[in-house]
N, C-alpha and C. Protein backbone atom coordinates (compact mmCIF):
# COMPACT_ATOMS: atom_id res chain seq x y z
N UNK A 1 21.83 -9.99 10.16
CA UNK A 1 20.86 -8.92 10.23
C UNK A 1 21.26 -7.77 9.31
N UNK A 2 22.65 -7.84 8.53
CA UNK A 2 22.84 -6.26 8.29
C UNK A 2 22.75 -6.45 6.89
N UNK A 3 22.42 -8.33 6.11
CA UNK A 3 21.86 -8.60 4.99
C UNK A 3 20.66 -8.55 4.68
N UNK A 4 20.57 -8.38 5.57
CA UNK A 4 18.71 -8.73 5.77
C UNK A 4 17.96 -7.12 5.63
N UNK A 5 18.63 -6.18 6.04
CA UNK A 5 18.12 -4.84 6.11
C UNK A 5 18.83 -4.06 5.01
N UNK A 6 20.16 -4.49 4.34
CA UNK A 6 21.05 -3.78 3.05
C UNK A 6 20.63 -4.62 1.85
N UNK A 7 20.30 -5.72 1.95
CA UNK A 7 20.00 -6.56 0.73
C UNK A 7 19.05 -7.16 0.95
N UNK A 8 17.96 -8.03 2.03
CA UNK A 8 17.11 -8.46 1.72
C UNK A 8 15.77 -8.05 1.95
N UNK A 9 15.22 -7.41 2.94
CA UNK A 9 14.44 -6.15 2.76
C UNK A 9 13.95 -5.63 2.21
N UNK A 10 15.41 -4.70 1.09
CA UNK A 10 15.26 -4.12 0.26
C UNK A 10 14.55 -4.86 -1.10
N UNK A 11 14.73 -5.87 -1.40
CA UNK A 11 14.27 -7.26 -2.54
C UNK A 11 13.15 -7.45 -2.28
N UNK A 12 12.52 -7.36 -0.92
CA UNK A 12 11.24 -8.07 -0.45
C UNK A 12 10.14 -6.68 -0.85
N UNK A 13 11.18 -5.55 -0.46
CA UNK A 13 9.97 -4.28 -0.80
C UNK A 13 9.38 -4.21 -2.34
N UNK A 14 10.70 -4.39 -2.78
CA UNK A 14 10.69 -3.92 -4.27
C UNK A 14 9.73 -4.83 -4.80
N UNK A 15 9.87 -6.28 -4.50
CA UNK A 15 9.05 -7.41 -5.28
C UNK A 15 7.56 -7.23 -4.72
N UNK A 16 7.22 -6.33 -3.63
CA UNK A 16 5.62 -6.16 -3.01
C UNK A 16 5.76 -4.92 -3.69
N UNK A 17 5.85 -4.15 -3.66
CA UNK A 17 5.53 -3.30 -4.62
C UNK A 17 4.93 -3.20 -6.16
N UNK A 18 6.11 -3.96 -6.78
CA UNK A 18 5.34 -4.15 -8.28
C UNK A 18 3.98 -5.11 -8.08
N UNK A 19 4.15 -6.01 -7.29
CA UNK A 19 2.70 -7.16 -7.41
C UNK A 19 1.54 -6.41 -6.45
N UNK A 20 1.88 -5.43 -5.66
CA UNK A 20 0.50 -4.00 -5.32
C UNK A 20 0.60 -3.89 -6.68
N UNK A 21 1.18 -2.97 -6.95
CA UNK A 21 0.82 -1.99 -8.41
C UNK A 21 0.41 -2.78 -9.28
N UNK A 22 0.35 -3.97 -9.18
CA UNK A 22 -0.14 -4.59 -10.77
C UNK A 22 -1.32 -5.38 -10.29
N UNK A 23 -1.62 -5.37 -9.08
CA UNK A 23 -3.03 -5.58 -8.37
C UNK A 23 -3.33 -4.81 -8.62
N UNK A 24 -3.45 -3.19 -8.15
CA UNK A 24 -3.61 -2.00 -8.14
C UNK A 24 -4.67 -1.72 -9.77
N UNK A 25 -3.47 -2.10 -10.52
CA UNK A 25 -4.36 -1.98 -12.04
C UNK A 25 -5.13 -3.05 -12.90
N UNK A 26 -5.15 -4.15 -12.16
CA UNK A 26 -6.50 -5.18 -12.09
C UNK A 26 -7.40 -4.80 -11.36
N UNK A 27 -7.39 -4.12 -10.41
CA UNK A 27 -8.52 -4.07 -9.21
C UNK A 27 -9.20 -2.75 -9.62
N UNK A 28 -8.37 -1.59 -10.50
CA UNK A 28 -9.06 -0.39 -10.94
C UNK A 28 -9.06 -0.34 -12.49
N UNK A 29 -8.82 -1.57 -12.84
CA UNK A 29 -8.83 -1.25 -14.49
C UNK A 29 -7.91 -0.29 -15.31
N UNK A 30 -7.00 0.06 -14.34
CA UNK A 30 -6.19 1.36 -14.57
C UNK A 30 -4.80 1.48 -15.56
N UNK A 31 -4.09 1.88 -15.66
CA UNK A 31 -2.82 1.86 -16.44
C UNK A 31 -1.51 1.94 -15.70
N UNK A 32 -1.52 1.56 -13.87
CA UNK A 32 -0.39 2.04 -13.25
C UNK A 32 0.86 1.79 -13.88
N UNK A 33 1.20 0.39 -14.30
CA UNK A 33 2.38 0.31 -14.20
C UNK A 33 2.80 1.34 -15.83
N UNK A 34 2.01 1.33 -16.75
CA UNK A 34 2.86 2.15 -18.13
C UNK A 34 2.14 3.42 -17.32
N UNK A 35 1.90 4.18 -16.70
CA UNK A 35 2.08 5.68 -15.78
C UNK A 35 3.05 5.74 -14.86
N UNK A 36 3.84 4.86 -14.56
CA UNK A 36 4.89 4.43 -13.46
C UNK A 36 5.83 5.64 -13.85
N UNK A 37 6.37 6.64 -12.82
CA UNK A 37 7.26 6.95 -13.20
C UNK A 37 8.55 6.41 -12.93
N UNK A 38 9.80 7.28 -13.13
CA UNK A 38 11.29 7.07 -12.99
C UNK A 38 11.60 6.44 -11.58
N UNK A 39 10.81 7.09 -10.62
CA UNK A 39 10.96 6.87 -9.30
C UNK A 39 10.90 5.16 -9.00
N UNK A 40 9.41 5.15 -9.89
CA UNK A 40 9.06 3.85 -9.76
C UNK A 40 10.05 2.41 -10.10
N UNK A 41 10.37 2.91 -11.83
CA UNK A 41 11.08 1.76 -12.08
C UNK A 41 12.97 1.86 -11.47
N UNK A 42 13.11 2.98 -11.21
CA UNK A 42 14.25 2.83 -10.24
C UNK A 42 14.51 1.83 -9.34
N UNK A 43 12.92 2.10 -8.13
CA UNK A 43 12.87 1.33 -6.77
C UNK A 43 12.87 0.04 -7.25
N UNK A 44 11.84 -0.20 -8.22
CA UNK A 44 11.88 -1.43 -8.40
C UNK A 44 12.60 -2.22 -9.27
N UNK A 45 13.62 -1.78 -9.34
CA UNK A 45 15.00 -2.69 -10.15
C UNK A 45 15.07 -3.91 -10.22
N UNK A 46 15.40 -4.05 -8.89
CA UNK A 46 15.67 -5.30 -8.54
C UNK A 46 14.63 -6.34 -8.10
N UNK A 47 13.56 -6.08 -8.16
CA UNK A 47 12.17 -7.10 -8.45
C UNK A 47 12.43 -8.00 -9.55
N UNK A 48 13.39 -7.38 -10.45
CA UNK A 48 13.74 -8.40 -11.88
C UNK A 48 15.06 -9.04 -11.45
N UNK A 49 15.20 -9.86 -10.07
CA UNK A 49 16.11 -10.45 -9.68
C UNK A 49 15.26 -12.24 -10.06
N UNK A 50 16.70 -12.57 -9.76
CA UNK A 50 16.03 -13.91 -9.98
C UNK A 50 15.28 -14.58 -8.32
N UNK A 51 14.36 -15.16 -8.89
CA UNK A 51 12.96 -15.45 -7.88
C UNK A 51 13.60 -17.08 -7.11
N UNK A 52 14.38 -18.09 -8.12
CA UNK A 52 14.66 -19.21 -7.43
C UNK A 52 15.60 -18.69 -6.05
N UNK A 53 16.98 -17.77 -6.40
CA UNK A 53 17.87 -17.35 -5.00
C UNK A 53 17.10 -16.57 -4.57
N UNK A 54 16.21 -15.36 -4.44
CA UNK A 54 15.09 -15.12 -3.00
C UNK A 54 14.69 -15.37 -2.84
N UNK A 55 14.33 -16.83 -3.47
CA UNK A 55 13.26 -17.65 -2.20
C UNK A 55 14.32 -18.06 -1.53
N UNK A 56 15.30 -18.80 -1.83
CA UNK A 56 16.32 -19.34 -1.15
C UNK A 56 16.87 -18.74 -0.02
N UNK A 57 17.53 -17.31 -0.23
CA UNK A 57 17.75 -16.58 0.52
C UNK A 57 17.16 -16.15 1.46
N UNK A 58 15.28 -15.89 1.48
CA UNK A 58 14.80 -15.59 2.45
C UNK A 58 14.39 -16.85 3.40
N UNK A 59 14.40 -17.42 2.80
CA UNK A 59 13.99 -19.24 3.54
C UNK A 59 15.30 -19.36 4.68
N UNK A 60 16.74 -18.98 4.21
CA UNK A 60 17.97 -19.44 4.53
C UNK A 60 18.19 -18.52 6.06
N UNK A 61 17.19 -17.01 5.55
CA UNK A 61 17.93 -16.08 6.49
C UNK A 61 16.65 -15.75 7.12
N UNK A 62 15.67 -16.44 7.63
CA UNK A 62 14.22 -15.77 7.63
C UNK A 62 14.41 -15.23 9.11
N UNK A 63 14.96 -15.65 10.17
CA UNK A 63 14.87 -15.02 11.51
C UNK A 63 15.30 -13.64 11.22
N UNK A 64 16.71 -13.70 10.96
CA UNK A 64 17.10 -11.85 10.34
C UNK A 64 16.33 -11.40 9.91
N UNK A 65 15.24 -11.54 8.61
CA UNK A 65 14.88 -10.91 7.56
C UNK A 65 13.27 -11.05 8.10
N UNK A 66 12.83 -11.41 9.41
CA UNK A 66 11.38 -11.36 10.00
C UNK A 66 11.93 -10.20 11.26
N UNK A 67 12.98 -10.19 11.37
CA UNK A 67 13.21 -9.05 12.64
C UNK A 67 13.14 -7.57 11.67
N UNK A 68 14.04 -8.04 10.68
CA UNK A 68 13.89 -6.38 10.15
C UNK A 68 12.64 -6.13 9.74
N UNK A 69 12.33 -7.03 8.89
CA UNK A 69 10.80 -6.39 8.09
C UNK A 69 10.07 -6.21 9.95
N UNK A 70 10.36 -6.45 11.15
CA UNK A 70 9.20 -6.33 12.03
C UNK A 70 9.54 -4.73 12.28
N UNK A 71 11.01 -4.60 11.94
CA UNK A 71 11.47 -3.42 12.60
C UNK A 71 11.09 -2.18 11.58
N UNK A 72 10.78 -2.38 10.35
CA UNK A 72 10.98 -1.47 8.83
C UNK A 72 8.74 -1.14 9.27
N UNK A 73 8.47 -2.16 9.43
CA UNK A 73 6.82 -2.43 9.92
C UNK A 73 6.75 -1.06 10.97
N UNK A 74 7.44 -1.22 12.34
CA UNK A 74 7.09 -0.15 13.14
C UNK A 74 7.42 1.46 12.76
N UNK A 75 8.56 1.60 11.91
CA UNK A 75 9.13 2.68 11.29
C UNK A 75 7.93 3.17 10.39
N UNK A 76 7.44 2.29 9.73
CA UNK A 76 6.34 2.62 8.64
C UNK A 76 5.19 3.20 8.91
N UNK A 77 5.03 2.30 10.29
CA UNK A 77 3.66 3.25 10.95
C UNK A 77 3.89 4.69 11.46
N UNK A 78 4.99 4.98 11.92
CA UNK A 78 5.20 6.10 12.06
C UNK A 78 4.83 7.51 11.25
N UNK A 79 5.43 6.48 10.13
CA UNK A 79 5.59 7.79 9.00
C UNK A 79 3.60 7.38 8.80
N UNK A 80 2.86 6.51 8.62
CA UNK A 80 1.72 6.51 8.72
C UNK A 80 0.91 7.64 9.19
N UNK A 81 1.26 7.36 10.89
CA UNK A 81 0.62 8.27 11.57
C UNK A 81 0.65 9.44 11.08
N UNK A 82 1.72 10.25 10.82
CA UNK A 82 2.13 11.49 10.66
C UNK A 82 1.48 11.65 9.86
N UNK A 83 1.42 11.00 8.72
CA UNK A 83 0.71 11.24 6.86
C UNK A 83 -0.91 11.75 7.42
N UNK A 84 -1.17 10.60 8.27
CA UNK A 84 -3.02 10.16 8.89
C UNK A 84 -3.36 11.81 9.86
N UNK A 85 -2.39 12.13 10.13
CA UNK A 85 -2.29 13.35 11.48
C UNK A 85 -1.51 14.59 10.80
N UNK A 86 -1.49 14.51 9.59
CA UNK A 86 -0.84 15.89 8.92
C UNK A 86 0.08 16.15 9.79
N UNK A 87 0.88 15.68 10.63
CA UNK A 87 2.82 15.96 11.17
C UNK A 87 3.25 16.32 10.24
N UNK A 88 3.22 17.36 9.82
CA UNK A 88 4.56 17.59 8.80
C UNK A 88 5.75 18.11 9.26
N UNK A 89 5.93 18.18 10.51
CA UNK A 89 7.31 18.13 10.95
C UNK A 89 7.75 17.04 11.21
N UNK A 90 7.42 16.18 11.66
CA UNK A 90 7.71 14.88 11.66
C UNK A 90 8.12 14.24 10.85
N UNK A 91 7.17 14.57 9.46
CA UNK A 91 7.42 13.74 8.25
C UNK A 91 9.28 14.71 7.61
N UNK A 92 8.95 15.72 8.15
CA UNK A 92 10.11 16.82 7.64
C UNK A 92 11.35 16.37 7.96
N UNK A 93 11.05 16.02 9.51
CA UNK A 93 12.58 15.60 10.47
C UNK A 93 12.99 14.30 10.22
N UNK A 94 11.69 13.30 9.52
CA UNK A 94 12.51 12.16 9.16
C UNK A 94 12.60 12.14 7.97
N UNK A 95 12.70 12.92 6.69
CA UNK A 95 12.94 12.81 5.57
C UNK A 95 14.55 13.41 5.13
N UNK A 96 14.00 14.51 6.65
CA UNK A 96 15.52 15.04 6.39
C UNK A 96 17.00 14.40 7.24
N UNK A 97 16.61 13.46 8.23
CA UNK A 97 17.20 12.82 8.47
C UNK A 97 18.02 11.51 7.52
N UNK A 98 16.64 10.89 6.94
CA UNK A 98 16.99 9.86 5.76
C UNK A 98 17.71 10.41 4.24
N UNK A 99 17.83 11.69 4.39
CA UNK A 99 18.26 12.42 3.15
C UNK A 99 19.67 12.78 3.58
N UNK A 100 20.01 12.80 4.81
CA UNK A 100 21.85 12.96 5.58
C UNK A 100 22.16 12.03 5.16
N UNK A 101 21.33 10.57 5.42
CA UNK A 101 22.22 9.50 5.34
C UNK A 101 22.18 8.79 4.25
N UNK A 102 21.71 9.04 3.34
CA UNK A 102 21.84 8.51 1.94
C UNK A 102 23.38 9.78 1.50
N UNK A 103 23.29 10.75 1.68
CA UNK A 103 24.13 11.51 1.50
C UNK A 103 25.48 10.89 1.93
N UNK A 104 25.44 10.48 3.35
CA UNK A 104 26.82 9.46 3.67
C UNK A 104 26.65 8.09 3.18
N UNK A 105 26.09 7.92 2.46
CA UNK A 105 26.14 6.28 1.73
C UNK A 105 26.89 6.64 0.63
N UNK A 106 26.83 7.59 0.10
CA UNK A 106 27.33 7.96 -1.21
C UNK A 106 28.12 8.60 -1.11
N UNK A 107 28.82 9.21 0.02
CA UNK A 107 30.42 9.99 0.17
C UNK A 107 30.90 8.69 0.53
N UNK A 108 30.61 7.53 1.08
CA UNK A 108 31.39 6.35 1.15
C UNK A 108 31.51 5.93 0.20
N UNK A 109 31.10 6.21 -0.99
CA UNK A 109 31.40 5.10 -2.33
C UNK A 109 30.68 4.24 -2.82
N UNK A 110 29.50 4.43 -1.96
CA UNK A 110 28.24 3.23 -2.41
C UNK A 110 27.32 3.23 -3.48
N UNK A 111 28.06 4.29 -4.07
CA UNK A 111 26.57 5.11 -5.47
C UNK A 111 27.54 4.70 -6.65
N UNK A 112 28.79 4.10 -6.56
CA UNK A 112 29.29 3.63 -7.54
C UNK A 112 29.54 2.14 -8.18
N UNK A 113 29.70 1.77 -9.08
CA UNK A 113 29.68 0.70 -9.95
C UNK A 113 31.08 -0.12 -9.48
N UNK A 114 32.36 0.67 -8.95
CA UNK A 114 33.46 0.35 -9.00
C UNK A 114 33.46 -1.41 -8.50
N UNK A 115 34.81 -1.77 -8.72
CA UNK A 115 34.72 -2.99 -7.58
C UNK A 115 34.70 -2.71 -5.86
N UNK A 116 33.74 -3.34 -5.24
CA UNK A 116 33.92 -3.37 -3.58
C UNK A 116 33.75 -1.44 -3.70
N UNK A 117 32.45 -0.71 -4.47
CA UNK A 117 32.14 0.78 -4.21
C UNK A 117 33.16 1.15 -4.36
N UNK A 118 34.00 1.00 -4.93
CA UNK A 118 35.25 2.02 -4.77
C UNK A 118 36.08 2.43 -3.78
N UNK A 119 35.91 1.39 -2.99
CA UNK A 119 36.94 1.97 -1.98
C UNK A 119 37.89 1.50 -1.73
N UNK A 120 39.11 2.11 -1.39
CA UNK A 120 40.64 2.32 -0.97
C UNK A 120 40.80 1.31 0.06
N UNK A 121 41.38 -0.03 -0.28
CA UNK A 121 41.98 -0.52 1.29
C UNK A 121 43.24 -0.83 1.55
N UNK A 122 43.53 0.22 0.52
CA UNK A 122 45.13 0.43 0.72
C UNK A 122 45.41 0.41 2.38
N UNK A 123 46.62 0.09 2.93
CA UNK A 123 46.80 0.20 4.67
C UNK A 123 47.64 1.77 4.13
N UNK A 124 47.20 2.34 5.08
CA UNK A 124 48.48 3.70 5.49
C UNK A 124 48.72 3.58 6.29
């Protein structure tokens, strides 16, 4: 489950995303993806993974990776509602919540290239 929500999840969003957006600009005639900004081609990095190992992978791990997407599903509506119901505290308290913890993803070492993030497993 903790591949399924750190690595596969994340693959499944990214790859629905670009194939919305490129529906998106068949269905409106539009220019999304060359208007895409930074944000965009950031998230979607890894959509340019290879397609034979995620199928594999999600085929291999699908109970994990149908619990999270059920669990990432109820989270989503949330932030839904709030958007649908102008909460903007809501939307506030969970942005600023998700903005702590990216903050501790990256005092752990996870925003780096190093081997294994950079971290020390030296024993003391």
């Amino acid at each position: 489950m903790v591949l399924a929500i750190t690595s596969h999840l994340p693959h499944l969003i990214a790859y629905n995303t670009v194939l919305t957006a490129a529906d998106l600009e068949t269905v409106t005639d539009s220019e999304v993806i060359k208007y895409s900004a930074g944000g965009f081609r950031d998230f979607t990095r890894i959509a340019a993974s290879d397609p034979t190992m995620w199928r594999d992978v999600f085929l291999n791990n699908r109970e994990a990776v149908l619990e999270m997407l059920g669990r990432f599903s109820e989270d989503l509506s949330v932030l839904q509602k709030a958007i649908r119901w102008g909460d903007g505290e809501t939307l506030f308290n969970l942005f600023t919540r998700s903005r702590g913890i990216r903050r501790g993803i990256i005092a752990a070492g996870q925003d780096t290239a190093a081997p294994d993030f950079g971290r020390d497993h030296k024993k003391t």
